[in-house]
Protein backbone atom coordinates (compact mmCIF):
# COMPACT_ATOMS: atom_id res chain seq x y z
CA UNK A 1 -15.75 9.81 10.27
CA UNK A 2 -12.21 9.83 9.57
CA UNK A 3 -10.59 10.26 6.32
CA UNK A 4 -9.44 6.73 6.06
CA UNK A 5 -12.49 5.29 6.69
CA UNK A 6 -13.78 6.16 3.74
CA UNK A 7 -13.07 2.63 1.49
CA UNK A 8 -12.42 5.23 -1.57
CA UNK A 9 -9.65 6.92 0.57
CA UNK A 10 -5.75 7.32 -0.87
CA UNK A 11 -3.74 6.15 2.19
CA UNK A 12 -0.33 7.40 2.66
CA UNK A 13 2.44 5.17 2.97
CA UNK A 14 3.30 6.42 6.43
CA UNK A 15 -0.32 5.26 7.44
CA UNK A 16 0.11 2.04 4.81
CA UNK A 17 3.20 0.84 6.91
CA UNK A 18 1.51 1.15 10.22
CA UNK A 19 -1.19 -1.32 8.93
CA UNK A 20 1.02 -3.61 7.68
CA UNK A 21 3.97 -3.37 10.09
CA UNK A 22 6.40 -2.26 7.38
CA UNK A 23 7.91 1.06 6.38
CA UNK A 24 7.22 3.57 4.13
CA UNK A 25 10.77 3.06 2.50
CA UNK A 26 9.94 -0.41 2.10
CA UNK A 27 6.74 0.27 0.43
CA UNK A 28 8.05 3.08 -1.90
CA UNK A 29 10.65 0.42 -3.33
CA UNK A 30 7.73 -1.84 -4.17
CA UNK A 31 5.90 1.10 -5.59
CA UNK A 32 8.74 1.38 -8.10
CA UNK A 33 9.41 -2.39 -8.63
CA UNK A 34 5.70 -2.31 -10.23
CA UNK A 35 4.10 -4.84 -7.08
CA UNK A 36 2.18 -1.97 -5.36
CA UNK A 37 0.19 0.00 -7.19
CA UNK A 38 -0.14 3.63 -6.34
CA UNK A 39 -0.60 6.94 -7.04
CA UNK A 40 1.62 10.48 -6.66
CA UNK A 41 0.06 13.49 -5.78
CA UNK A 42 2.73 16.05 -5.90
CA UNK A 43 5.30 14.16 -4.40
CA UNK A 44 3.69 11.52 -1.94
CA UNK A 45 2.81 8.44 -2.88
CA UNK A 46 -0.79 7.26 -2.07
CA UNK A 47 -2.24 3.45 -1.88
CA UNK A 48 -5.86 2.84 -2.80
CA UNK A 49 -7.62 0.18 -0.45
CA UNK A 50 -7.92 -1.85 -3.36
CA UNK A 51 -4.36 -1.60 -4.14
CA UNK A 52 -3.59 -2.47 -0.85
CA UNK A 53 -5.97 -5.54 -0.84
CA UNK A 54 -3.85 -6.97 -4.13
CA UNK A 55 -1.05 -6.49 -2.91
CA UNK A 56 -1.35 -8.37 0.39
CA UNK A 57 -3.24 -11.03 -1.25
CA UNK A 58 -0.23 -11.43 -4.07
CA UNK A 59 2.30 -11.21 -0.79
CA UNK A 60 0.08 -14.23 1.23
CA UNK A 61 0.14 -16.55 -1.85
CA UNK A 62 3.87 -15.65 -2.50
CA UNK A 63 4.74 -16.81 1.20
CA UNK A 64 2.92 -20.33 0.75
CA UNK A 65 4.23 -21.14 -2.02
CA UNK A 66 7.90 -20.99 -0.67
């Protein structure tokens, strides 16, 4: 099984961006805005497949609306 297979799994940005056809710069900068949540451990940022969920959910009803 691989480590991101596990639903409870932190996901790095790098691997975060490759799901979501974004980058991990672009992802950071919504990390700090406050519209991804995440957490650092030492000094990479990690998403929660929760987190991640949210956060494309908030970014789909964003895009209809406009």
């Amino acid at each position: 099984m691989h480590p991101y297979d596990d639903p409870e799994a932190l996901l790095k940005l790098a691997y975060v961006g490759e799901l979501v056809g974004v980058t991990p710069d672009y992802l950071a900068r919504q990390i700090k805005l406050g519209r991804l949540g995440a957490y650092r451990i030492g000094r990479e940022w990690r998403v929660s497949r929760a987190q991640l969920a949210v956060w494309l959910r908030m970014i789909a009803s964003c895009s209809k609306v406009a």
